[in-house]
Protein backbone atom coordinates (compact mmCIF):
# COMPACT_ATOMS: atom_id res chain seq x y z
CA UNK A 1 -24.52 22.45 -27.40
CA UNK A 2 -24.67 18.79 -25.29
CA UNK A 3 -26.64 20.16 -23.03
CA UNK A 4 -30.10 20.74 -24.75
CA UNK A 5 -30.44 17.38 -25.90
CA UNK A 6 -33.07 15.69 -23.17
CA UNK A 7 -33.90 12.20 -22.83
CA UNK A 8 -35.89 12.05 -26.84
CA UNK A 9 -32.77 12.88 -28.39
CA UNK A 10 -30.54 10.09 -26.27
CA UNK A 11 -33.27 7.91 -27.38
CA UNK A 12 -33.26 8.75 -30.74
CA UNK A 13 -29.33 7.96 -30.75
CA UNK A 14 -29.52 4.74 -28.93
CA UNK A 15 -31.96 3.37 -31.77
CA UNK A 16 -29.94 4.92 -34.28
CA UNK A 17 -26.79 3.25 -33.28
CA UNK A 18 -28.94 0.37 -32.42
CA UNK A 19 -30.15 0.23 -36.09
CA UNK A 20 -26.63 0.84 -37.56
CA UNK A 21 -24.71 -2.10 -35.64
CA UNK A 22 -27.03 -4.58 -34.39
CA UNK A 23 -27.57 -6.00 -30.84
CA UNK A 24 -24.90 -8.49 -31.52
CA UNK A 25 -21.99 -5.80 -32.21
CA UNK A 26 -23.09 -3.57 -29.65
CA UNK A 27 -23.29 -6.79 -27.24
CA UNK A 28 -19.76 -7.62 -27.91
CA UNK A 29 -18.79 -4.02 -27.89
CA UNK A 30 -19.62 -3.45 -24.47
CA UNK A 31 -18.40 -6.75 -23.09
CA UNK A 32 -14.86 -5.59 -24.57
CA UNK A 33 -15.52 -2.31 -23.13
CA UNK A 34 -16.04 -3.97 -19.47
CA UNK A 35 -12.93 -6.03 -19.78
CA UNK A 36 -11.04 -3.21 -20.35
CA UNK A 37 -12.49 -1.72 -17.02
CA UNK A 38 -11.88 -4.47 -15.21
CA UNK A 39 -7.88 -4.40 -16.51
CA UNK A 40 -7.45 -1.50 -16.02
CA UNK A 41 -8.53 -1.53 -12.22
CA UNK A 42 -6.23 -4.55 -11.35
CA UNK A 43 -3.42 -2.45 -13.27
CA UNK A 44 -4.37 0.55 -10.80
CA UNK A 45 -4.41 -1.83 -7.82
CA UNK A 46 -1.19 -4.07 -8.20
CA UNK A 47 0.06 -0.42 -8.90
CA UNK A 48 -0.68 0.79 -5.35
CA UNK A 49 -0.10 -2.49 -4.07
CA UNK A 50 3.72 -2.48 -5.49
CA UNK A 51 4.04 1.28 -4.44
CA UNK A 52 2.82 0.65 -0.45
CA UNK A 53 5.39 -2.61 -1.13
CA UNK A 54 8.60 -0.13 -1.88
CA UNK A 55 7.61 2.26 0.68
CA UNK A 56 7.69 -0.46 3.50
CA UNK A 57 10.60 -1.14 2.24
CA UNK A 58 12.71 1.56 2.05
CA UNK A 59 11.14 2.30 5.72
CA UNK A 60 12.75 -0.84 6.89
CA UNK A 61 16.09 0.37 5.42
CA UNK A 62 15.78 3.52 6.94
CA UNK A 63 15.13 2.05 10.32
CA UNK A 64 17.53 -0.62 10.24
CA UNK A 65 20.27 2.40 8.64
CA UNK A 66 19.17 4.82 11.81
CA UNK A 67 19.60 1.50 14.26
CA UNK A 68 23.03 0.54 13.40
CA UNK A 69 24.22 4.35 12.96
CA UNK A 70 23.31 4.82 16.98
CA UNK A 71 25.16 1.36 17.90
CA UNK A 72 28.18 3.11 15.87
CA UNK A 73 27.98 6.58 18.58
């Protein structure tokens, strides 16, 4: 169904929408829309950050378990 419509009829919608809630809204819309974006990067990134954090981590703790298990033998 999407796929016939061709650049006229995205055209036709953009000045449709265009007409129905002004530059302004749409203006405001979109800089909402790129906040979000931005947010929701960071969130992704102090995500991995946090994750490679823990798994250094518990690394060390391994390491430092195997270390004093091999002064014990």
């Amino acid at each position: 169904m999407l796929n016939n419509i061709g650049l006229p009829g995205l055209l036709l919608i953009a000045v449709v929408v265009l007409v129905l809630f002004g530059r302004g809204k749409i203006s405001s819309l979109m800089g909402e829309v790129g906040k979000g974006i931005t947010s929701f990067k960071k969130g992704i990134n102090e995500g991995e950050k946090e994750l490679a954090d823990e798994s250094n981590t518990v690394e060390t703790e391994v390491v430092a378990e195997n270390d004093t298990t091999k002064d014990k033998v």
